[in-house]
N, C-alpha and C. Protein backbone atom coordinates (compact mmCIF):
# COMPACT_ATOMS: atom_id res chain seq x y z
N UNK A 1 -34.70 17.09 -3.76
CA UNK A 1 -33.30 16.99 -3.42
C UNK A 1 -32.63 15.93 -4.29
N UNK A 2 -31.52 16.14 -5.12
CA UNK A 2 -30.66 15.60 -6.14
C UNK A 2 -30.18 14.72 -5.22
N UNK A 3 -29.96 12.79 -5.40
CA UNK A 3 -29.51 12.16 -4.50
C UNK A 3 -27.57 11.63 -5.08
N UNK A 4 -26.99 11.84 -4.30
CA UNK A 4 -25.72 11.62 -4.85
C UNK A 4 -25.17 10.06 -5.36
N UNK A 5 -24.41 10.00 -6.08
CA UNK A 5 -24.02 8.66 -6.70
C UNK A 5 -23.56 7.46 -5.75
N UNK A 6 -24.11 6.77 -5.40
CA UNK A 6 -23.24 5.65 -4.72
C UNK A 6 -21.45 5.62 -5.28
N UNK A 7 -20.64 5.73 -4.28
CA UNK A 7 -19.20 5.18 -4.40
C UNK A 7 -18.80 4.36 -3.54
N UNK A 8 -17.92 2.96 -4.32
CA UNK A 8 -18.29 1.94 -3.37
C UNK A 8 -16.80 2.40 -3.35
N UNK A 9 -16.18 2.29 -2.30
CA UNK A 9 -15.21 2.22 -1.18
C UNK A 9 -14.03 1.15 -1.27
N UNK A 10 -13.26 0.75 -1.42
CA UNK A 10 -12.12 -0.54 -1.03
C UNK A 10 -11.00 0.23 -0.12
N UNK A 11 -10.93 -0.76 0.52
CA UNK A 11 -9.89 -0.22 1.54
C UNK A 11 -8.63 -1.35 1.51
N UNK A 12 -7.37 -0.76 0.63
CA UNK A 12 -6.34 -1.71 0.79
C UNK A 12 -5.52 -1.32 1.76
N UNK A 13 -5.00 -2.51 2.83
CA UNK A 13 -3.74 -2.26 3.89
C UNK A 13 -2.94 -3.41 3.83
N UNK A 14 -1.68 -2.69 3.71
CA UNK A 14 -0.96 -3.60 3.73
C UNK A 14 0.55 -3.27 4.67
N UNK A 15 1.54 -4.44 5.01
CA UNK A 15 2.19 -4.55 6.09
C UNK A 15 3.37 -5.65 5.38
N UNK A 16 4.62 -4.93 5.64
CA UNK A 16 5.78 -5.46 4.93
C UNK A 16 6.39 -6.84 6.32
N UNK A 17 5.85 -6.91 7.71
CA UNK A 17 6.40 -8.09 8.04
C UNK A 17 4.88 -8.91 8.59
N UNK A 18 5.20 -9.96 8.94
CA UNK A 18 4.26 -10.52 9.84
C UNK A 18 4.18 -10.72 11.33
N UNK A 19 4.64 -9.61 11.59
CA UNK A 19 5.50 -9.71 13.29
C UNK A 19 3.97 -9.03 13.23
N UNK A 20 3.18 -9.53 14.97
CA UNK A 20 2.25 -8.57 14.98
C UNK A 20 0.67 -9.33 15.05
N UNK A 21 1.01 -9.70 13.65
CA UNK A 21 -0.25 -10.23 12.66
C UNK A 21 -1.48 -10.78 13.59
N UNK A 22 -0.81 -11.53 14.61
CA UNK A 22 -1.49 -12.39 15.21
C UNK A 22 -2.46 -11.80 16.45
N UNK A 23 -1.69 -10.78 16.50
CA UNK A 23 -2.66 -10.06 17.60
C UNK A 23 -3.87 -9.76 17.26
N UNK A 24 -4.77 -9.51 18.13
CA UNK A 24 -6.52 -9.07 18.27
C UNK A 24 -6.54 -7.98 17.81
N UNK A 25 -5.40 -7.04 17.79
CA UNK A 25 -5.33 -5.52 16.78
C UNK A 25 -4.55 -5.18 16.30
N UNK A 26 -4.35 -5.22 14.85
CA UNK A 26 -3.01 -5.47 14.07
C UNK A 26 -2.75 -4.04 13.19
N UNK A 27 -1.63 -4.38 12.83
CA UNK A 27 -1.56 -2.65 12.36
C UNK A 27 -2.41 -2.37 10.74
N UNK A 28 -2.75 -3.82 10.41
CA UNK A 28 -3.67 -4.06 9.32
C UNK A 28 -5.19 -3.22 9.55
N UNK A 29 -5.78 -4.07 10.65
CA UNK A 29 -6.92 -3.45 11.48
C UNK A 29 -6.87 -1.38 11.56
N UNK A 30 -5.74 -1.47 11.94
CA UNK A 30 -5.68 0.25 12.35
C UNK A 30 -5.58 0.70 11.29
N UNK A 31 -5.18 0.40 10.08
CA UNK A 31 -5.19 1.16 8.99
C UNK A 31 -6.65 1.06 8.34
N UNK A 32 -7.28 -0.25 8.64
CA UNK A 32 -8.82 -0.57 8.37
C UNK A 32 -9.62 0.91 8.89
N UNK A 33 -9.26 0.91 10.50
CA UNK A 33 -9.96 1.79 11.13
C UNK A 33 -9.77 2.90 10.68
N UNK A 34 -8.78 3.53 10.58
CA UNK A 34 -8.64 4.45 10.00
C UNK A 34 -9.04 5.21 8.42
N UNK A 35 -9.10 4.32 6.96
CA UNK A 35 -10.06 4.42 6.32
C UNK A 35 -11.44 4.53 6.40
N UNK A 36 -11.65 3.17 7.27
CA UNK A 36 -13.31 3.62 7.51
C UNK A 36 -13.58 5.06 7.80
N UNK A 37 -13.26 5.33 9.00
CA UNK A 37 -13.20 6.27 9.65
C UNK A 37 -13.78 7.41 8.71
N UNK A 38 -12.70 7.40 7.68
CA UNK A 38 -12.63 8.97 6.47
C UNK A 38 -13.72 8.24 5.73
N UNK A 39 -14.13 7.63 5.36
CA UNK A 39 -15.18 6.92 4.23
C UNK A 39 -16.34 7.11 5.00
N UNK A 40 -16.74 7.12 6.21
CA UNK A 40 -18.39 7.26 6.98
C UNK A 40 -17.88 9.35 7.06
N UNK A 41 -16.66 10.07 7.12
CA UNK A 41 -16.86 11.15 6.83
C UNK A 41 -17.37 11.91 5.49
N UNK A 42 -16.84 11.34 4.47
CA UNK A 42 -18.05 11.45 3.10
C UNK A 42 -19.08 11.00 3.04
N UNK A 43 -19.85 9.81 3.68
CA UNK A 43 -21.62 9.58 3.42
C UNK A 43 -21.79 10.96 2.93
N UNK A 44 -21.96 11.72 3.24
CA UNK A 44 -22.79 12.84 2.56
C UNK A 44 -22.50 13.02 1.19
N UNK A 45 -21.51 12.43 0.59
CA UNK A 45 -20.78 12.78 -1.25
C UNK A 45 -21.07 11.49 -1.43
N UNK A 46 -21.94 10.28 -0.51
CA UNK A 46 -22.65 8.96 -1.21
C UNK A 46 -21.43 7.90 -1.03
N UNK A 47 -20.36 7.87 -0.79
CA UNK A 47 -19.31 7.27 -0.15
C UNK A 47 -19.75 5.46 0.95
N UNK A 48 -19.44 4.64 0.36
CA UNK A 48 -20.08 3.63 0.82
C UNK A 48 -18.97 2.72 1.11
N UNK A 49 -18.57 1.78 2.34
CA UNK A 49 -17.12 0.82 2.38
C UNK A 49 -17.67 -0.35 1.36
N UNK A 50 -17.00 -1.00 0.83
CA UNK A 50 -16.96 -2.15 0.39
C UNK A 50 -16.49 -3.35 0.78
N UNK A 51 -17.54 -4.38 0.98
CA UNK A 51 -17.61 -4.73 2.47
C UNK A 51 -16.08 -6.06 2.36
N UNK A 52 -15.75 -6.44 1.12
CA UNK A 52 -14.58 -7.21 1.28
C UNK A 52 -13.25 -6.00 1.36
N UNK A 53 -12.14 -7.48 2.24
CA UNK A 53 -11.29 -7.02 2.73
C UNK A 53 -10.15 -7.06 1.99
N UNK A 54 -9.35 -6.28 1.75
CA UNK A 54 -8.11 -6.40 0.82
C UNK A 54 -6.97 -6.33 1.57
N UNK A 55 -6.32 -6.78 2.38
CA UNK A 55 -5.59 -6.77 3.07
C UNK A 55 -3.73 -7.96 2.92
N UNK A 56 -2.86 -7.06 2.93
CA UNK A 56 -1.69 -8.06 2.59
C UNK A 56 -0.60 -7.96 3.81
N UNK A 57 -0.33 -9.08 4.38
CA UNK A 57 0.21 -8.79 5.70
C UNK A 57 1.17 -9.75 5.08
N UNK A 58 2.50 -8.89 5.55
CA UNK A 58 3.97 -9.38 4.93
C UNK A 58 4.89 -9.66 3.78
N UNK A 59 3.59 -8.66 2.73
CA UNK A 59 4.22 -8.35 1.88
C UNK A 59 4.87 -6.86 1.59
N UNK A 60 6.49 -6.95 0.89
CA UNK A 60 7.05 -5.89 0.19
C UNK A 60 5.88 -5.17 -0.57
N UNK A 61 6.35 -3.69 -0.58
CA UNK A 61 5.68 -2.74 -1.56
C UNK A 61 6.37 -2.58 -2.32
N UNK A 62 7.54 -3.17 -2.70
CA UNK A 62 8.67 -3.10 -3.93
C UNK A 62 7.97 -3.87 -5.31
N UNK A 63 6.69 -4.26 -5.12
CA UNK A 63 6.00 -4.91 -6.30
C UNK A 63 4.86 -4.62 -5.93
N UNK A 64 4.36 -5.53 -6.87
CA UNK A 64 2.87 -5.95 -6.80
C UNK A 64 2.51 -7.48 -7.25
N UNK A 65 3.26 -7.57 -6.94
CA UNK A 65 3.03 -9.29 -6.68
C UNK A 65 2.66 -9.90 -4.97
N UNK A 66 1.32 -9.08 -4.97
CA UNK A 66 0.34 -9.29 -3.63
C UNK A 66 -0.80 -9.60 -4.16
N UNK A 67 -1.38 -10.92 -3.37
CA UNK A 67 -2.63 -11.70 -3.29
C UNK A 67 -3.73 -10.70 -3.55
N UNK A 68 -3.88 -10.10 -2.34
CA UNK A 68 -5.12 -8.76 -2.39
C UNK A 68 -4.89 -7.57 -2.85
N UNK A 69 -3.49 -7.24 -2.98
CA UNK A 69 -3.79 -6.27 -4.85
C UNK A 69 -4.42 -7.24 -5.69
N UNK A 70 -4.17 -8.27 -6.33
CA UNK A 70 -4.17 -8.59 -7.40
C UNK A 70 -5.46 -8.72 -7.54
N UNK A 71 -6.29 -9.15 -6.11
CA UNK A 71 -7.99 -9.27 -6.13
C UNK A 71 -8.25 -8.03 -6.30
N UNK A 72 -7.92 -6.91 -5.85
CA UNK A 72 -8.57 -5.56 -5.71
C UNK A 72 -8.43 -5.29 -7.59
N UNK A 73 -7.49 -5.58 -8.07
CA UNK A 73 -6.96 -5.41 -9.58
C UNK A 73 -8.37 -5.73 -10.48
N UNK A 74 -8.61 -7.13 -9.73
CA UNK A 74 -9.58 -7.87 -10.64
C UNK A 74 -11.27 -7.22 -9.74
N UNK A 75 -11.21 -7.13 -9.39
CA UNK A 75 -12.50 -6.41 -8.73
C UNK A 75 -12.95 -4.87 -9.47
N UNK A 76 -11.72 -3.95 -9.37
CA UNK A 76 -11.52 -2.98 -10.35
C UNK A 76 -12.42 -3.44 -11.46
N UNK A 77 -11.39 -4.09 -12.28
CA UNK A 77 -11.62 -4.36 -13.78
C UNK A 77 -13.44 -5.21 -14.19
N UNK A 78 -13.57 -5.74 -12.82
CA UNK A 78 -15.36 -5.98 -12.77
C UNK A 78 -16.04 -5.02 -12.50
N UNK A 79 -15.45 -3.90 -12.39
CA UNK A 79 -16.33 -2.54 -12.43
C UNK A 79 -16.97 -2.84 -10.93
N UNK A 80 -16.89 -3.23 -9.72
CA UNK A 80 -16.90 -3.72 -8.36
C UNK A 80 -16.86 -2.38 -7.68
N UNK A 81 -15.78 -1.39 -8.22
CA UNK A 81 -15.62 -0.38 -7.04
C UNK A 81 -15.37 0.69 -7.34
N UNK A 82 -15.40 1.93 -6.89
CA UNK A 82 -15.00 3.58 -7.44
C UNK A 82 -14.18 3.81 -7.09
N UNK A 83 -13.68 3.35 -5.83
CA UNK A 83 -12.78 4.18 -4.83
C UNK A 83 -11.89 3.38 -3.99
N UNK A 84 -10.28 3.77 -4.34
CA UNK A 84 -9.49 2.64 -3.65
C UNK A 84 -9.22 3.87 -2.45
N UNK A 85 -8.91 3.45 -1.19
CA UNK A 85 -8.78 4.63 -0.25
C UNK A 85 -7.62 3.58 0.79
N UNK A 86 -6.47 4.07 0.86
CA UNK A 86 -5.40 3.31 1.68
C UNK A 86 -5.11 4.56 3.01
N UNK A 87 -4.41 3.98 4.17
CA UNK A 87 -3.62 4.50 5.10
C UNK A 87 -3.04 5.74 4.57
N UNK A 88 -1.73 5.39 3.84
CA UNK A 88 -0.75 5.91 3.53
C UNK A 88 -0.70 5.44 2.10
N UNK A 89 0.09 6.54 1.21
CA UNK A 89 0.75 6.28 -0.32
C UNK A 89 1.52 4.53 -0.25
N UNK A 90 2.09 4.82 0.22
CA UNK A 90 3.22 3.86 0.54
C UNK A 90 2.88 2.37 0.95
N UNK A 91 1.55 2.26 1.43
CA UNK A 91 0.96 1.00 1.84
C UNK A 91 0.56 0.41 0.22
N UNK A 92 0.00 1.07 -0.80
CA UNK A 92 -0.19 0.35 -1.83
C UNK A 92 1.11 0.13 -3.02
N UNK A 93 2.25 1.39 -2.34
CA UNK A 93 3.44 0.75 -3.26
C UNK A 93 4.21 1.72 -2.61
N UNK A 94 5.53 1.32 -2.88
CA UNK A 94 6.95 1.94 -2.41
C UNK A 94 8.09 2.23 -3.62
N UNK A 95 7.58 1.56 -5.08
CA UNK A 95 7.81 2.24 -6.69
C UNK A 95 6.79 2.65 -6.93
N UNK A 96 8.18 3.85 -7.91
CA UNK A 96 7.27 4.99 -8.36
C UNK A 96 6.72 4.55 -10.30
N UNK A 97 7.28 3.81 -10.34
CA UNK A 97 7.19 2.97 -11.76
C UNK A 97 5.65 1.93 -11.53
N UNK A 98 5.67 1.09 -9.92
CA UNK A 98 4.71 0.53 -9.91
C UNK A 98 3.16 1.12 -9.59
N UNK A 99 3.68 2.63 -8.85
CA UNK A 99 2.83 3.47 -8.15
C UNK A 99 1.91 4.31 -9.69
N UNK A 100 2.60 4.59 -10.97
CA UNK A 100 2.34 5.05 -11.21
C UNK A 100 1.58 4.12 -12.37
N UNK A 101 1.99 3.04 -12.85
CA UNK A 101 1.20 2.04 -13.34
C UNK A 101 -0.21 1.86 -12.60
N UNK A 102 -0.78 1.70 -11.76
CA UNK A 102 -1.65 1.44 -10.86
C UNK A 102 -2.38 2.72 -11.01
N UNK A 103 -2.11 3.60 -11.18
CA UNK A 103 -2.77 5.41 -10.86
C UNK A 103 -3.51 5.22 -12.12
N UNK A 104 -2.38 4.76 -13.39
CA UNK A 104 -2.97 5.34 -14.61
C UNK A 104 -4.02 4.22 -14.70
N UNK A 105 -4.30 3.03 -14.45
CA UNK A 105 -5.03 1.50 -14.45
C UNK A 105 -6.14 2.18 -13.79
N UNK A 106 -5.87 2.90 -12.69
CA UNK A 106 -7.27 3.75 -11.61
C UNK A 106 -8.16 4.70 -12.80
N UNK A 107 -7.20 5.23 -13.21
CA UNK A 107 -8.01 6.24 -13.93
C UNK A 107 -8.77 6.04 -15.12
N UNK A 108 -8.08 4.88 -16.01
CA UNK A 108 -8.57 4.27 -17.28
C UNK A 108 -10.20 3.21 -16.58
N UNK A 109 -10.15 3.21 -15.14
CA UNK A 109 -11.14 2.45 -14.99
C UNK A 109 -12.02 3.50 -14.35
N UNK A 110 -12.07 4.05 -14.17
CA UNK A 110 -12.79 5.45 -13.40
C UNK A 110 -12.61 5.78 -11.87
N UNK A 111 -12.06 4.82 -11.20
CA UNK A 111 -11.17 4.54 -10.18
C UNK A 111 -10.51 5.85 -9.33
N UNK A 112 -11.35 6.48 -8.38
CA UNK A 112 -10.65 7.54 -7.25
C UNK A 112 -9.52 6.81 -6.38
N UNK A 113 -8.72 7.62 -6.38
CA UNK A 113 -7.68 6.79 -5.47
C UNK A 113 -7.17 7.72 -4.16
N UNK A 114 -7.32 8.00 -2.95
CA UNK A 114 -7.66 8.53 -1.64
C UNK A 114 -6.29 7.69 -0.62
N UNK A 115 -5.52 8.77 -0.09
CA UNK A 115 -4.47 8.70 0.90
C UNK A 115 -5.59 9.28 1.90
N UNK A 116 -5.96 8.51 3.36
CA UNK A 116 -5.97 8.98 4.75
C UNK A 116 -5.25 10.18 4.93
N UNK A 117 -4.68 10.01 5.47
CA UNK A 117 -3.29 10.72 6.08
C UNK A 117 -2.76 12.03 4.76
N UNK A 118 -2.30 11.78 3.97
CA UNK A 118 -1.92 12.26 2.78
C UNK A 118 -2.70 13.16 2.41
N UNK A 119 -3.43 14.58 2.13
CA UNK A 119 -4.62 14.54 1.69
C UNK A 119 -3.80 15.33 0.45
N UNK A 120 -4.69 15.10 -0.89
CA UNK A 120 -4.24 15.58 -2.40
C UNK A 120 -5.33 15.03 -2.91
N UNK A 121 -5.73 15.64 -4.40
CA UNK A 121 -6.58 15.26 -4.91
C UNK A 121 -5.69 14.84 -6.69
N UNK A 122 -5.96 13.67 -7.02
CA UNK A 122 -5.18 12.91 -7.79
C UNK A 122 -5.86 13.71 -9.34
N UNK A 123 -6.73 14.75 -9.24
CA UNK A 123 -7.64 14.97 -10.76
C UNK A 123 -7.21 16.23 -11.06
N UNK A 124 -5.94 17.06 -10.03
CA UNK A 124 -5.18 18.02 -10.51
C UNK A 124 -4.02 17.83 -10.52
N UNK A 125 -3.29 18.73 -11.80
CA UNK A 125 -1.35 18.15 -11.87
C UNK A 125 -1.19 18.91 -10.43
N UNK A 126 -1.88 19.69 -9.69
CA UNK A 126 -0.69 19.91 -8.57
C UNK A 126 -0.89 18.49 -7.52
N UNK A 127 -1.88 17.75 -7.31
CA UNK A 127 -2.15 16.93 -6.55
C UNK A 127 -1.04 15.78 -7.33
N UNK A 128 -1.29 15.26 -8.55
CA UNK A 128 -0.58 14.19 -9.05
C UNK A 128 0.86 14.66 -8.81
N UNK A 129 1.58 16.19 -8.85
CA UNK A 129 2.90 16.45 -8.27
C UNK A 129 3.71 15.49 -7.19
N UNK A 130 2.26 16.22 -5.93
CA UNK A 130 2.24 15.94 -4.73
C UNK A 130 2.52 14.63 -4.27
N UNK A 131 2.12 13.70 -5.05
CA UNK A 131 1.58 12.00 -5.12
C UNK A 131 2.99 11.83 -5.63
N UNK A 132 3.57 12.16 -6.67
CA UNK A 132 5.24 11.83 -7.30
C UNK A 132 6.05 12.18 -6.21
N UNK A 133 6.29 13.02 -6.03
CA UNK A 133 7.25 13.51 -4.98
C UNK A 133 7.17 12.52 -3.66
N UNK A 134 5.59 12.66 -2.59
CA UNK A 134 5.59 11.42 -1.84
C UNK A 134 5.83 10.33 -2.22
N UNK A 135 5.85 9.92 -3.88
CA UNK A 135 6.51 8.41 -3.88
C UNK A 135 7.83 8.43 -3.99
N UNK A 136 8.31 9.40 -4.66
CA UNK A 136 9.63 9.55 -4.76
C UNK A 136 10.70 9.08 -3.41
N UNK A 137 9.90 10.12 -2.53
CA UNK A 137 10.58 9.48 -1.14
C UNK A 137 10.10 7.72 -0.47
N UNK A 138 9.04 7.72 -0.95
CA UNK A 138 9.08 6.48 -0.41
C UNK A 138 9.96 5.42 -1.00
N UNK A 139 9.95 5.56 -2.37
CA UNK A 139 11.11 4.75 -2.79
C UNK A 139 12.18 4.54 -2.56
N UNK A 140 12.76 6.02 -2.03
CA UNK A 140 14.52 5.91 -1.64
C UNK A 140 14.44 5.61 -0.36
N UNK A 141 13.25 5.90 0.79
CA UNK A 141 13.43 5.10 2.08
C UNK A 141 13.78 3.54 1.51
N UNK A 142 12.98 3.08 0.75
CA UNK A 142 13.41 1.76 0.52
C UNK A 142 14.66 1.15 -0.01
N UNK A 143 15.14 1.62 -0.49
CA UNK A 143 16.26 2.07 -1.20
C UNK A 143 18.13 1.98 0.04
N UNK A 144 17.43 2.85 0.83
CA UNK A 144 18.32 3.48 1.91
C UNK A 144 18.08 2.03 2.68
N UNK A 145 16.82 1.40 3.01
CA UNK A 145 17.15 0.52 3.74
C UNK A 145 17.66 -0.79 3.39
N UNK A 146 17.28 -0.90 2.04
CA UNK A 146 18.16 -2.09 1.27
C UNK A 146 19.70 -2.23 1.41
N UNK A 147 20.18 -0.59 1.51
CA UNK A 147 21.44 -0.34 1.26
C UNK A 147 22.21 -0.53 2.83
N UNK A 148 21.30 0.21 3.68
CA UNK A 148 22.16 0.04 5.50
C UNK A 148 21.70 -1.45 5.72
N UNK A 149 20.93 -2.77 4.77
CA UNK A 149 21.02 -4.31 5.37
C UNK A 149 22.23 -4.87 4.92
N UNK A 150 22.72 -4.25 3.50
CA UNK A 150 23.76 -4.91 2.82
C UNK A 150 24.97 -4.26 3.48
N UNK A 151 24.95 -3.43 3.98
CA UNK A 151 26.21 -2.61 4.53
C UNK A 151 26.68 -3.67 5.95
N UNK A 152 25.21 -4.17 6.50
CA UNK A 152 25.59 -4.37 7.99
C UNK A 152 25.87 -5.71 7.75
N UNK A 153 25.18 -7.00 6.82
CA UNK A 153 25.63 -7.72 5.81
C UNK A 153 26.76 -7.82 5.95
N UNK A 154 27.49 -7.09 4.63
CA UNK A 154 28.86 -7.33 4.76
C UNK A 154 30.06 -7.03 5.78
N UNK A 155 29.06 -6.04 6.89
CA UNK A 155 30.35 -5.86 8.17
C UNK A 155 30.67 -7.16 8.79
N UNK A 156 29.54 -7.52 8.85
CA UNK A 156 29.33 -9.04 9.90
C UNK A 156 29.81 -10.35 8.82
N UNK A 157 30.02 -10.38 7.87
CA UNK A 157 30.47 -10.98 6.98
C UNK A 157 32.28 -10.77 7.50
N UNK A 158 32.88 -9.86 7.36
CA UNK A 158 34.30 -9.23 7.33
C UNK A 158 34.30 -9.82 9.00
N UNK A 159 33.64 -9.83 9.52
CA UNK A 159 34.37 -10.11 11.14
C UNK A 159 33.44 -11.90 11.37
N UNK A 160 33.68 -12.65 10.12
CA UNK A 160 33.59 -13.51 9.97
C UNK A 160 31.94 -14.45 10.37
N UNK A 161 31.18 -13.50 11.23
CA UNK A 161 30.11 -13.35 11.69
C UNK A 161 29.26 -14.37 10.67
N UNK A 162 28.46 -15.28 11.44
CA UNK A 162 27.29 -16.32 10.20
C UNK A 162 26.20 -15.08 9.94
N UNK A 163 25.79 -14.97 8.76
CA UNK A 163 24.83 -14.44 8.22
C UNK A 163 23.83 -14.95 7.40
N UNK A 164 23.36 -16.40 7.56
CA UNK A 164 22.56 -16.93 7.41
C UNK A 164 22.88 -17.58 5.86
N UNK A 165 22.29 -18.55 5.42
CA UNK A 165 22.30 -19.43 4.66
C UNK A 165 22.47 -20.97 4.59
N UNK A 166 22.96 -21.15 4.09
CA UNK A 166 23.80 -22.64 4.47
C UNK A 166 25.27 -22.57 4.94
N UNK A 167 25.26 -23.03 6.54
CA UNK A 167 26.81 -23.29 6.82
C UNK A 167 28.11 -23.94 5.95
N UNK A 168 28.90 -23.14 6.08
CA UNK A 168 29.96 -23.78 5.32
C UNK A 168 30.27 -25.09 5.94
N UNK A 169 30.71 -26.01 4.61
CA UNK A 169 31.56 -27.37 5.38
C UNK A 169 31.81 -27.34 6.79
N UNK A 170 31.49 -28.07 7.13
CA UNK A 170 32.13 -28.72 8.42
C UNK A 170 31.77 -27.52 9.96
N UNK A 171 30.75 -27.09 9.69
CA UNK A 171 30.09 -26.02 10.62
C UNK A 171 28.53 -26.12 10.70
N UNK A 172 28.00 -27.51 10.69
CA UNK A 172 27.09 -27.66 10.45
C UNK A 172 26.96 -28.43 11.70
């Protein structure tokens, strides 16, 4: 019997506030659980977790200027891992400029890259379609919500409303 290749596993989650965090089960954790979960369903294709944690709690997906990307980046590039496997598209980015930098970095390193939830396979153009389009939208959710903070922003601004910063003169 032909024994299959070890693939070591990383599981990145990440979480745009820190409301939460502190609890005994965080939505970090559930996205944990939930990778695992699909990663002990491949053992049989040799599928293995990797036992550090990559996890970014309260950071934007509008970059990648996150702590545990940047480890998972450098772990990559030590040839450390095969397989990045997240929650959702959207947990490892919310640009499609940053989403797609990162894909091509996956692939130049030999790097599988695995949506939970999402299922597509990133090694056909209809799957890499699939992957554009879901970022596509994730971007303009972000987008849309940038746009209804600045809207509500400036209402509460117009009805003279404090909106945080430094008080003007003499309101301090």
């Amino acid at each position: 019997m032909e024994s299959k290749k070890k693939i070591l596993c990383a599981i990145y989650s990440r979480v745009s506030t820190t409301e939460g965090l502190e609890q005994e089960f965080s939505s970090l954790d559930a996205q944990r659980e939930s990778a695992e979960s699909y990663i002990q369903s491949q053992k049989s294709e040799g599928w293995e977790i990797y036992p550090e944690r990559y996890d970014d709690g309260g950071f934007t997906g509008a970059n990648t200027e996150r702590p545990a990307l940047q480890k998972l980046i450098d772990d990559i590039k030590e040839r450390k891992i095969n397989c990045v496997v997240v929650y959702k598209v959207d947990r490892l980015s919310r640009s499609l400029l940053d989403f797609t930098q990162l894909l091509e970095f996956f692939d130049q390193n030999q790097v599988t890259f695995v949506s939970v939830t999402q299922h597509f396979n990133t090694n056909t153009s209809m799957g890499r379609l699939t992957l554009n389009i879901l970022l596509s939208f994730a971007q303009f959710e972000r987008e849309i919500i940038s746009e209804r903070t600045r809207d509500k922003m400036g209402a509460a601004k117009k009805k003279g409303r404090f909106i945080g910063g430094r008080p003007p003169l003499g309101y301090d």
